[in-house]
N, C-alpha and C. Protein backbone atom coordinates (compact mmCIF):
# COMPACT_ATOMS: atom_id res chain seq x y z
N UNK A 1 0.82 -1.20 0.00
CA UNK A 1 0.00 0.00 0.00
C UNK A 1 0.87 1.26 0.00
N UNK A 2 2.02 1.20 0.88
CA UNK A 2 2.73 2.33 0.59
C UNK A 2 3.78 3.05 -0.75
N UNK A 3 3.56 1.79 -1.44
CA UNK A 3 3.84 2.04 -2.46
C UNK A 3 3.38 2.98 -3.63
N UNK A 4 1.84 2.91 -3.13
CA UNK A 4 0.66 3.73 -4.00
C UNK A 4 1.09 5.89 -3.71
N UNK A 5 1.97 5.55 -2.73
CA UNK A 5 1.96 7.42 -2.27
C UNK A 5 3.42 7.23 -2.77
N UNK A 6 4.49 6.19 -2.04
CA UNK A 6 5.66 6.84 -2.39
C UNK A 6 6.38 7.01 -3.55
N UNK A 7 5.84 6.31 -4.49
CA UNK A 7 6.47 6.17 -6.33
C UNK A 7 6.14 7.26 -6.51
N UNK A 8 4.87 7.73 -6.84
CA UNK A 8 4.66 9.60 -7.06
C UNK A 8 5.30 10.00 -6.48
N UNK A 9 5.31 10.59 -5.48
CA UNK A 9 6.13 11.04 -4.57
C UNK A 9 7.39 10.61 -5.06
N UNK A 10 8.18 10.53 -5.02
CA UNK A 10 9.69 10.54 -5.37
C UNK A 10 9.89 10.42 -7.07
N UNK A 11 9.07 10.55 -7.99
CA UNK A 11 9.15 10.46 -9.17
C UNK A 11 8.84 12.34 -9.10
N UNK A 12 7.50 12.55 -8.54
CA UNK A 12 7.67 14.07 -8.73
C UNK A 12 9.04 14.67 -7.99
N UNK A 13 9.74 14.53 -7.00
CA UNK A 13 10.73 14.95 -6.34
C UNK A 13 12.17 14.92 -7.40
N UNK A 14 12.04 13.93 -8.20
CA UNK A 14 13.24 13.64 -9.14
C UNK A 14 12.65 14.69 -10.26
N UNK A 15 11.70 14.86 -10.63
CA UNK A 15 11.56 15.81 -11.97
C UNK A 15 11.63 17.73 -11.33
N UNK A 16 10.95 17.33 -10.01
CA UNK A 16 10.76 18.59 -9.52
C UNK A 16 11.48 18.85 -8.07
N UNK A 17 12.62 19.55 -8.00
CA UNK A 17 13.41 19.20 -6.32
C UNK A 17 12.77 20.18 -5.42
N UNK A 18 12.10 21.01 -6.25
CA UNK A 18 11.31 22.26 -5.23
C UNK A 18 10.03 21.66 -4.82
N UNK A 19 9.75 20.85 -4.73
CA UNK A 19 8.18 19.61 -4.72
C UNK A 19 8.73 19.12 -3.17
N UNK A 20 7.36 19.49 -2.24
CA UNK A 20 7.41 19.16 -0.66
C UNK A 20 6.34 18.07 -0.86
N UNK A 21 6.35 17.09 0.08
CA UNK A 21 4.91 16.39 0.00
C UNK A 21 4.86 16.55 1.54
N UNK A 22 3.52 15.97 2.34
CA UNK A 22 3.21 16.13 3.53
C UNK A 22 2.37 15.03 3.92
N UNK A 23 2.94 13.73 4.98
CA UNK A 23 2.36 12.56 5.05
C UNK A 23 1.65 12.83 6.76
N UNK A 24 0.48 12.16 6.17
CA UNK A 24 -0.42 12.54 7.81
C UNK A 24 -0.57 10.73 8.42
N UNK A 25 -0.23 10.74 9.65
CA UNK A 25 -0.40 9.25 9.98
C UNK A 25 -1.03 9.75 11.16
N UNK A 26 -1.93 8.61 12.03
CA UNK A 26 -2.75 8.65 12.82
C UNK A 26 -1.73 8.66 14.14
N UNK A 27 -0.42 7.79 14.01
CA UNK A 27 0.14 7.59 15.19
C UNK A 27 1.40 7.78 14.74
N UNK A 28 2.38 7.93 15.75
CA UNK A 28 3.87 8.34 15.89
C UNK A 28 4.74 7.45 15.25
N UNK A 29 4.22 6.10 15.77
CA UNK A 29 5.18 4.91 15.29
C UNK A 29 4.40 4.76 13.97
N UNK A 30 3.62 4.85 13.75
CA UNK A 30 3.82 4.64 12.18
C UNK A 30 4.32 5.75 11.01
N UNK A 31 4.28 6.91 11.26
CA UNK A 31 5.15 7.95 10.83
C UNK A 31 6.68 7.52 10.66
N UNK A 32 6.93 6.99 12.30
CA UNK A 32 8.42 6.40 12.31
C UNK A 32 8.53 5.77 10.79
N UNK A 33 7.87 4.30 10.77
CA UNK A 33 8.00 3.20 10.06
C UNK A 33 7.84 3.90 8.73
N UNK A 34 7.12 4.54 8.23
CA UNK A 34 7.18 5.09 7.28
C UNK A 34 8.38 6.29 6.20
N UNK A 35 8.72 6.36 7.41
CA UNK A 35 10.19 7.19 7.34
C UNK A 35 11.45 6.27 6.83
N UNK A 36 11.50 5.29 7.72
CA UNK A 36 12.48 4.57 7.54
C UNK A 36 12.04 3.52 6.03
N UNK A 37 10.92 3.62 5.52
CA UNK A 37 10.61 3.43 4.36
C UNK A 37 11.20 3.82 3.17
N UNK A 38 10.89 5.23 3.64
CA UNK A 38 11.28 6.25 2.40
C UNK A 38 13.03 6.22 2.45
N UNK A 39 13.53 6.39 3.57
CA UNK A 39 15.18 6.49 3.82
C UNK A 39 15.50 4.83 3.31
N UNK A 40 14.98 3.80 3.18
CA UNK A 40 15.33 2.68 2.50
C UNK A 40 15.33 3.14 0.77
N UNK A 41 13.87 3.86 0.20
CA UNK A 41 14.44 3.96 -1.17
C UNK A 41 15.81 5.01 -1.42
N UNK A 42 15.65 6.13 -0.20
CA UNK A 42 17.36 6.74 -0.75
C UNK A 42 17.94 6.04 -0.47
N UNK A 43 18.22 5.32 0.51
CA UNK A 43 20.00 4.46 0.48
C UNK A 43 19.78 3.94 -1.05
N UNK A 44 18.97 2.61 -1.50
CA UNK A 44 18.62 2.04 -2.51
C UNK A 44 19.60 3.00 -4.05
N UNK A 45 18.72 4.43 -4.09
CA UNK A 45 18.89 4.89 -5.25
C UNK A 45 20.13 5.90 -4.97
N UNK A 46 21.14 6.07 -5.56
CA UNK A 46 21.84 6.76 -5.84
C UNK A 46 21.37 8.29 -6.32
N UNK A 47 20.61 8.47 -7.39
CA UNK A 47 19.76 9.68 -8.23
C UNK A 47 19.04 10.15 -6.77
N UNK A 48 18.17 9.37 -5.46
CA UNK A 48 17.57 9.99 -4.88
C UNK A 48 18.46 10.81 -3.76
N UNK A 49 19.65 10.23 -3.34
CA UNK A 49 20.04 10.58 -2.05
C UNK A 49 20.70 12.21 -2.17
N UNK A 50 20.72 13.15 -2.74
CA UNK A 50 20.85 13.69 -2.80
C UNK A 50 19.39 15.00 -2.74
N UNK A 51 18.35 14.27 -3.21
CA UNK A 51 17.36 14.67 -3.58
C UNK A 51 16.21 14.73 -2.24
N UNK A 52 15.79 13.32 -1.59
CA UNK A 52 15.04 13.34 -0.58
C UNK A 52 15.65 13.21 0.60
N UNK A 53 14.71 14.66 1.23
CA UNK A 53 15.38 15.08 2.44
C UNK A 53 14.11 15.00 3.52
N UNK A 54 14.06 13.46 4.15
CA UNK A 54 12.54 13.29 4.70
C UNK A 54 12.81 13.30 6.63
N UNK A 55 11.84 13.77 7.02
CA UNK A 55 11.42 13.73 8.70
C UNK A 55 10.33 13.85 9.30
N UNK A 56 9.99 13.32 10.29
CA UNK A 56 8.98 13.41 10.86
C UNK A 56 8.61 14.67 11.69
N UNK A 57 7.96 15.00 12.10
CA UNK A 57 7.36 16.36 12.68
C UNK A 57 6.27 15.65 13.78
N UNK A 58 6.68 15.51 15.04
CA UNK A 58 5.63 15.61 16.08
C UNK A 58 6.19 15.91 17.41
N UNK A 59 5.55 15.61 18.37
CA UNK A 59 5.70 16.23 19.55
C UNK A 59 7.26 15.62 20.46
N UNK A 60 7.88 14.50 19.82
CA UNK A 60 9.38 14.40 20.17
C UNK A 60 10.31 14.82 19.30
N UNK A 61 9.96 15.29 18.58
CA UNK A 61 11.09 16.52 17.50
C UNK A 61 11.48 17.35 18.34
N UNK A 62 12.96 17.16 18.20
CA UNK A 62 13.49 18.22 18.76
C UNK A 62 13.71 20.29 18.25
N UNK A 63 13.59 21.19 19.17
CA UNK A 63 13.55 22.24 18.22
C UNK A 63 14.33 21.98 17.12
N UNK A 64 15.63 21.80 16.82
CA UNK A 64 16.47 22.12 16.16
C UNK A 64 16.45 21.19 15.02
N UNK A 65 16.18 19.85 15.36
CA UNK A 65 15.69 19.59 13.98
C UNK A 65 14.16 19.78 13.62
N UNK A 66 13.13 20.35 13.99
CA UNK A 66 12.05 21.11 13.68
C UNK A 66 12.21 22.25 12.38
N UNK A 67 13.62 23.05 12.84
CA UNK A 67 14.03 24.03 12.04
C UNK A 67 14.62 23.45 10.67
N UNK A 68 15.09 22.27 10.97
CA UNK A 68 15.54 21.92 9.72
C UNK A 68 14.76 21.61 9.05
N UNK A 69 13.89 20.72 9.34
CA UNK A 69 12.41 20.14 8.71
C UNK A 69 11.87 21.25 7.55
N UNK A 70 11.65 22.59 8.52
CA UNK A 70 10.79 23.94 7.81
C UNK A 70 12.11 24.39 6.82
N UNK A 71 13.35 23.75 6.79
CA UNK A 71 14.12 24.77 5.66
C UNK A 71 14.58 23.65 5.05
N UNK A 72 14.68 22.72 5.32
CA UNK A 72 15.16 21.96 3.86
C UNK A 72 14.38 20.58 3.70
N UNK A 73 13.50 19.82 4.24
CA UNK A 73 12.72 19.17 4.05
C UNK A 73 11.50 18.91 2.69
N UNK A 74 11.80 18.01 2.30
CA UNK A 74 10.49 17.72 1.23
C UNK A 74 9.89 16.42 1.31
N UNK A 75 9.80 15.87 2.42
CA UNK A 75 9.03 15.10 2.85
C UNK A 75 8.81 14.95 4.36
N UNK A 76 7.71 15.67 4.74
CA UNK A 76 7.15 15.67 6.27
C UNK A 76 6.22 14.87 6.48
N UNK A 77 6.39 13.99 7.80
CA UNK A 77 5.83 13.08 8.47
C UNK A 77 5.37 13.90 9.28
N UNK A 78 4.21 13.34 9.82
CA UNK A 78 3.46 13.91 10.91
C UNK A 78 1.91 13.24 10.91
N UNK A 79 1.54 14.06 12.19
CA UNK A 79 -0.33 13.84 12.49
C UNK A 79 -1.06 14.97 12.34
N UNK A 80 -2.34 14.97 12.81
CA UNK A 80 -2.91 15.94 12.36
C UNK A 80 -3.17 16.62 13.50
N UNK A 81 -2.81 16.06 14.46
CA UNK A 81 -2.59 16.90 15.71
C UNK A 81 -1.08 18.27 15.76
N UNK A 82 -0.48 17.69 15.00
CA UNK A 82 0.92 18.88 14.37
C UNK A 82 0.32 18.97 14.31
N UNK A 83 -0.06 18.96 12.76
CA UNK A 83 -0.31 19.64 11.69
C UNK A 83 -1.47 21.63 12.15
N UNK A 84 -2.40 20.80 12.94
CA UNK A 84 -3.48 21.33 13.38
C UNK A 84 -2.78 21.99 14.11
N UNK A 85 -1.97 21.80 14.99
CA UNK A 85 -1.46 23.22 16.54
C UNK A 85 0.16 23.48 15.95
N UNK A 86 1.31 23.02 15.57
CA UNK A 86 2.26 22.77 15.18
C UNK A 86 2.48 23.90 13.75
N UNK A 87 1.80 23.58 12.27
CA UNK A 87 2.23 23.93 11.57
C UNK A 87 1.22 24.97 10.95
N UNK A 88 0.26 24.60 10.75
CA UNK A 88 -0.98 25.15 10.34
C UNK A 88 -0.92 27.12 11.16
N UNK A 89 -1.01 26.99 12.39
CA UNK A 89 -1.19 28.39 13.01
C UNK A 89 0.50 29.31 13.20
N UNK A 90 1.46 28.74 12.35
CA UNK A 90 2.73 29.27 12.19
C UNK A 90 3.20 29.08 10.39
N UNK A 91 2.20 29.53 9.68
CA UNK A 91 2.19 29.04 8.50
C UNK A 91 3.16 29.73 7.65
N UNK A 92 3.47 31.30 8.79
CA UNK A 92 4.36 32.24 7.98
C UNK A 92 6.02 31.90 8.25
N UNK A 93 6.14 30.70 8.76
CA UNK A 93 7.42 30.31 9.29
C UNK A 93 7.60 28.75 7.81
N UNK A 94 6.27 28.11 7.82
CA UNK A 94 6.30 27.12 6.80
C UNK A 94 5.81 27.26 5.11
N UNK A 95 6.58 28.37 5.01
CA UNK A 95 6.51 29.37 3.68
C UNK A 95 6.82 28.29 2.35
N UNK A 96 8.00 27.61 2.55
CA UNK A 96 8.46 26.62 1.61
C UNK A 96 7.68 25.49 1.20
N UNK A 97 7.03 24.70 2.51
CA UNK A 97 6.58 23.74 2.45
C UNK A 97 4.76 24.50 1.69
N UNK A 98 3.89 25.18 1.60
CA UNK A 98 3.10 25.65 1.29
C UNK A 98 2.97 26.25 0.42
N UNK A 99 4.26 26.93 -0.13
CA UNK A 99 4.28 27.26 -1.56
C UNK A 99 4.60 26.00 -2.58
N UNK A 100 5.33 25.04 -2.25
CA UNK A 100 5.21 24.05 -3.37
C UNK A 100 5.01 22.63 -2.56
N UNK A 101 4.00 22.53 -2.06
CA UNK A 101 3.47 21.22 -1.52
C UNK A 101 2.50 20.66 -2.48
N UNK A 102 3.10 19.40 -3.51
CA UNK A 102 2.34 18.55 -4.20
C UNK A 102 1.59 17.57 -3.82
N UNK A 103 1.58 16.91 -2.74
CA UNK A 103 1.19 15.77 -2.33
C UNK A 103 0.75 15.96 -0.91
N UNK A 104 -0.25 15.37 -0.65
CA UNK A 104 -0.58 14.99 0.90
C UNK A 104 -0.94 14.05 0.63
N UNK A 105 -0.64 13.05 1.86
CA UNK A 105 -1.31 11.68 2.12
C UNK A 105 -1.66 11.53 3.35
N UNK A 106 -2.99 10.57 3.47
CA UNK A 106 -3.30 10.68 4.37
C UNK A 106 -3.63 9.16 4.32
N UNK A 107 -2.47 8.46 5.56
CA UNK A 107 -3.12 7.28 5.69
C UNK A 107 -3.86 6.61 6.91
N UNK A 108 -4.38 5.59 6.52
CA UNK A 108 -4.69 5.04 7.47
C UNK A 108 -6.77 5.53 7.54
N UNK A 109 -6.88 6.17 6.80
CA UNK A 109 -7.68 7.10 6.61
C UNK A 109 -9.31 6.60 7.25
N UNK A 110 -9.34 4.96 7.58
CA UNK A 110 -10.55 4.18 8.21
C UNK A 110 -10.20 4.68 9.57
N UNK A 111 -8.99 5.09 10.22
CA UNK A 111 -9.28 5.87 11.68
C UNK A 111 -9.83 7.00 11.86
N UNK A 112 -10.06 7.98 10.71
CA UNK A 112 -10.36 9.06 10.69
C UNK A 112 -12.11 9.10 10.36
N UNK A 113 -12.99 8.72 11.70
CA UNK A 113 -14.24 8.59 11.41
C UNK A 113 -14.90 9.44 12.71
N UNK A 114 -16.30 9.84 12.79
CA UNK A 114 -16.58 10.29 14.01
C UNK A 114 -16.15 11.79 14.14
N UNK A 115 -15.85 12.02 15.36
CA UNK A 115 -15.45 13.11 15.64
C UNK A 115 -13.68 13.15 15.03
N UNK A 116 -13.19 12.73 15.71
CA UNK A 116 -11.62 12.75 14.80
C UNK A 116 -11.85 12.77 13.86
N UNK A 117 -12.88 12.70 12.63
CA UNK A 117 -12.75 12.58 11.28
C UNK A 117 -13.65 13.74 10.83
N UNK A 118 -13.74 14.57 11.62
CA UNK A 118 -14.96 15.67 11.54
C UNK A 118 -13.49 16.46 12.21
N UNK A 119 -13.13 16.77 12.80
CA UNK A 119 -11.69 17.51 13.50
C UNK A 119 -10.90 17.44 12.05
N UNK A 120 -10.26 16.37 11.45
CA UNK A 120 -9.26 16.18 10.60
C UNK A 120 -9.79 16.57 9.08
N UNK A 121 -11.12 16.76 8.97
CA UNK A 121 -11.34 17.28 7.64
C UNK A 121 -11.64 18.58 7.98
N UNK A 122 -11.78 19.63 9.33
CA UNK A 122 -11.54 20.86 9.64
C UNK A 122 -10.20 21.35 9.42
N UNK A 123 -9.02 20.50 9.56
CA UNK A 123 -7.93 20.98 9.82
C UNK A 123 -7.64 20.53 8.20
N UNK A 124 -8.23 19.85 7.35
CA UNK A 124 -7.62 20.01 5.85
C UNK A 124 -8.25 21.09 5.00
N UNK A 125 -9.12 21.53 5.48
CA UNK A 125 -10.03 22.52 5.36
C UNK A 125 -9.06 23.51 5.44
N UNK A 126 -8.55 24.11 5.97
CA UNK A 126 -7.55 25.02 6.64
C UNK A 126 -6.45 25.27 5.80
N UNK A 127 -6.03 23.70 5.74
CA UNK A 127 -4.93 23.55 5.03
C UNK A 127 -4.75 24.01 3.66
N UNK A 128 -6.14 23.39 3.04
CA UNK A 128 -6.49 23.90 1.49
C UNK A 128 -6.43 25.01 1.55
N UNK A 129 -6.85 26.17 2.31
CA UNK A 129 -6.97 27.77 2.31
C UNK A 129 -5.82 28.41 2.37
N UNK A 130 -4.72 27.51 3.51
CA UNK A 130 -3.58 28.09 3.27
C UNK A 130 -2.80 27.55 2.63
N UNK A 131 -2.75 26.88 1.73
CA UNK A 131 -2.28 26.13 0.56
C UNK A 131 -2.35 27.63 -0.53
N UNK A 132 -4.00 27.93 -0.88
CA UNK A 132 -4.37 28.17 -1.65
C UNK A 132 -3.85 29.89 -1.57
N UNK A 133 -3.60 30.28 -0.57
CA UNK A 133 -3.19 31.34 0.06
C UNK A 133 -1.69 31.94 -0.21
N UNK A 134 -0.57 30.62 -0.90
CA UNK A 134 0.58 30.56 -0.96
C UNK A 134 0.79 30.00 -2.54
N UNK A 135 -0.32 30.10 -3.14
CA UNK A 135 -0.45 29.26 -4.18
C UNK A 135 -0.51 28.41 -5.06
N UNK A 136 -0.27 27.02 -3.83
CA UNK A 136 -0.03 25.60 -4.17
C UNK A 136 -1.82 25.30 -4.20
N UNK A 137 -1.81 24.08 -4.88
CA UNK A 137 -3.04 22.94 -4.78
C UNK A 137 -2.66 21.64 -4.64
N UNK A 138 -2.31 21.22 -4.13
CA UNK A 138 -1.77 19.69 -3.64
C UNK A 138 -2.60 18.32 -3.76
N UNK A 139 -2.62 17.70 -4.18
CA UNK A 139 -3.03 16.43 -4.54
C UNK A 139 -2.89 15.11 -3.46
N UNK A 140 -4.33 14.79 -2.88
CA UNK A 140 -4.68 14.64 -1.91
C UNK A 140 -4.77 12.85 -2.44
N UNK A 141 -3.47 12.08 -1.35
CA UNK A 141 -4.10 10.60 -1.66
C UNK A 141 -4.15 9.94 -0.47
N UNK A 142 -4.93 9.13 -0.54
CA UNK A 142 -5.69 8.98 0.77
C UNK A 142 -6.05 7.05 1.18
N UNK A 143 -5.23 7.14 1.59
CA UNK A 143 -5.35 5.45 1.91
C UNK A 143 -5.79 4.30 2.96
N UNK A 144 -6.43 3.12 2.63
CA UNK A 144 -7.39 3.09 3.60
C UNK A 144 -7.46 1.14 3.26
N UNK A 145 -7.03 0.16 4.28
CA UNK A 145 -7.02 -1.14 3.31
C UNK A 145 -8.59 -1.80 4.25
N UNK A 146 -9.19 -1.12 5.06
CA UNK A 146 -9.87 -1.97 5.67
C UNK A 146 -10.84 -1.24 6.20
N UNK A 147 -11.96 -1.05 5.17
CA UNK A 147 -13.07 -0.22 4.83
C UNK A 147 -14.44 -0.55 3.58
N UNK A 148 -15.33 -0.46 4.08
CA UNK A 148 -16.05 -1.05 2.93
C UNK A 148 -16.30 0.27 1.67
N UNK A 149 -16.18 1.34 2.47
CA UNK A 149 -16.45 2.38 1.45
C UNK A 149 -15.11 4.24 1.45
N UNK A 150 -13.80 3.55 1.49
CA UNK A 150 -13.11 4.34 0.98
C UNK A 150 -13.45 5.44 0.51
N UNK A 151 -13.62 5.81 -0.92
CA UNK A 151 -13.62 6.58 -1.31
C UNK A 151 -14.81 8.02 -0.62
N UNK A 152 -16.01 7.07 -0.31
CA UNK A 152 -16.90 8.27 0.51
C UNK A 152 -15.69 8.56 1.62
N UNK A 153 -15.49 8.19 1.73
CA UNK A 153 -14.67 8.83 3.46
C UNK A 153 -13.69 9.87 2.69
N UNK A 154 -12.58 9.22 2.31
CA UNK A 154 -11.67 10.07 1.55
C UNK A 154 -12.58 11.60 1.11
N UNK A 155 -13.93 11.51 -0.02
CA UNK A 155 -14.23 12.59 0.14
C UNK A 155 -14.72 13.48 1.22
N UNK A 156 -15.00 12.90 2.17
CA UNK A 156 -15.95 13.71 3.05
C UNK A 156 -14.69 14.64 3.87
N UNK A 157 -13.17 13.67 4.19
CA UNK A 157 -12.56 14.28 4.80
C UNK A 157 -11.46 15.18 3.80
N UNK A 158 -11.45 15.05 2.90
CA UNK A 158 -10.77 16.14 2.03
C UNK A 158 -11.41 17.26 0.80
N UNK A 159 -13.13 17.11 1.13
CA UNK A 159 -14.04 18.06 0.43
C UNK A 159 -14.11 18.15 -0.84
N UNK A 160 -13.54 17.27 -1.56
CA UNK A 160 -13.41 16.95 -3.16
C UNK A 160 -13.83 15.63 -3.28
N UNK A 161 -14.31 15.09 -4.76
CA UNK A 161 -14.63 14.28 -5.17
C UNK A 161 -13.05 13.22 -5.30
N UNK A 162 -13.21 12.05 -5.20
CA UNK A 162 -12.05 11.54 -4.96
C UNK A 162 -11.88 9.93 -5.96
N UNK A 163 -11.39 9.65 -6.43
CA UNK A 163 -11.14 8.02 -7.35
C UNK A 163 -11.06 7.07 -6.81
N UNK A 164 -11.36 5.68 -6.88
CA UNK A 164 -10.92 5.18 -5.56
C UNK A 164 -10.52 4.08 -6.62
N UNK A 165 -9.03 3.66 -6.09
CA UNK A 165 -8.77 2.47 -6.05
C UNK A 165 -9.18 1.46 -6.30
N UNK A 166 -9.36 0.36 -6.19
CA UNK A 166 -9.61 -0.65 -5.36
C UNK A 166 -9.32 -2.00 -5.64
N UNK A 167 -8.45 -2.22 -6.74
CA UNK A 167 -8.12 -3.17 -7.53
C UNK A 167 -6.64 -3.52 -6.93
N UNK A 168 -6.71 -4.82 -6.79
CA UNK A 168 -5.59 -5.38 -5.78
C UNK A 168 -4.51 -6.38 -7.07
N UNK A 169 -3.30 -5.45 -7.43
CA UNK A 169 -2.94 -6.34 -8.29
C UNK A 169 -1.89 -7.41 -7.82
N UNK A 170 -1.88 -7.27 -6.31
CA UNK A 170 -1.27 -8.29 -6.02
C UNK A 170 -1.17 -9.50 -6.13
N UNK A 171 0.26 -10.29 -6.29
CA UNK A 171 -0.57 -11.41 -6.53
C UNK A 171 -0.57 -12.54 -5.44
N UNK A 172 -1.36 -13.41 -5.82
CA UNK A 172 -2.08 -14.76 -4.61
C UNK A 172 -1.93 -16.07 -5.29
N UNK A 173 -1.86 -16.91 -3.95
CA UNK A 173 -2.01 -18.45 -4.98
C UNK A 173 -3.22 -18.85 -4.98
N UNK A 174 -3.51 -19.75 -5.24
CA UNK A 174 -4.81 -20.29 -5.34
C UNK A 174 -5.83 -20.64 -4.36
N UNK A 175 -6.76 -20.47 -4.22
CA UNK A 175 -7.49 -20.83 -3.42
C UNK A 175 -8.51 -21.78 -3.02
N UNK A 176 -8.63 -22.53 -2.44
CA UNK A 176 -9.91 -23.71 -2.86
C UNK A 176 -10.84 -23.41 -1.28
N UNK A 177 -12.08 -23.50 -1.12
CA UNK A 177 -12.74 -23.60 -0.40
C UNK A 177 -13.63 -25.11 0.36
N UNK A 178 -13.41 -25.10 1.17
CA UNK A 178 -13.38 -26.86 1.56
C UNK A 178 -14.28 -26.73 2.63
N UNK A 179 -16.35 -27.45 2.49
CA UNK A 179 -17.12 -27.71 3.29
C UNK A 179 -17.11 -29.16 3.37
């Protein structure tokens, strides 16, 4: 599944080095894991390591790499709890990341239901305005493996009509069913 955000993502980063993306995860450790994802395709590629410069952003960031994050970063990890108190209400400090932010992802996106999912499409709400404010439009993908209806959610929490997926080209062996 993570494959579906990070190939864009680092294909736009190789054509375009001024291209930020911004990954929203529900929890810390999976931000982690996801990090160390992306830092597996730079070791991997030679063409990237120069290119992606990725970190997480939450409440054990230290200031100082915080600062680095906002000046040379093009791939931010985080929640929407940053995002929401963290980056969003200091937006004139995250000038870079908002003027050319192509990508958001938002995974995990079946946690985001209820009230948290009524909170997190307020705070993308926001986001779009000050996106739109700096003159980016960012392209919203939104991932979700264990849900009967994806794509409604995806729209409801990012206010656009949305594509959905859903075709698993993975492959499987065979299966037989035995009563």
């Amino acid at each position: 599944k993570s494959l579906a955000y990070h190939l864009p993502i680092i294909e736009r980063l190789l054509l375009d080095p001024e291209a930020v993306a911004l990954y929203l995860f529900p929890t810390k450790a999976l931000a982690q894991d996801q990090l160390r994802g992306l830092e597996r395709f730079r070791d991997l590629s030679p063409a990237l390591r120069p290119i992606l410069h990725a970190g997480t952003y939450d409440g054990d960031t230290p200031t100082s790499a915080r600062r680095r994050l906002r000046e040379e970063a093009n791939a931010i990890l985080t929640n929407p709890d940053m995002l929401h108190a963290g980056i969003l209400p200091h937006h004139t400090k995250w000038i870079k990341l908002f003027e050319n932010l192509r990508y958001v992802v938002i995974d995990e996106t079946h946690t985001y239901r209820g009230v948290f999912g009524s909170h997190l499409a307020n705070v993308i709400k926001r986001l779009k305005r000050i996106c739109a404010f700096y003159g980016s439009h960012p392209q919203f993908i939104c991932c979700s493996a264990t849900i009967a209806n994806p794509g409604e959610l995806a729209s409801r929490i990012i206010g656009r009509k949305v594509t959905t997926v859903d075709n698993n080209g993975a492959p499987s062996g065979e299966r037989h069913f035995v009563i």
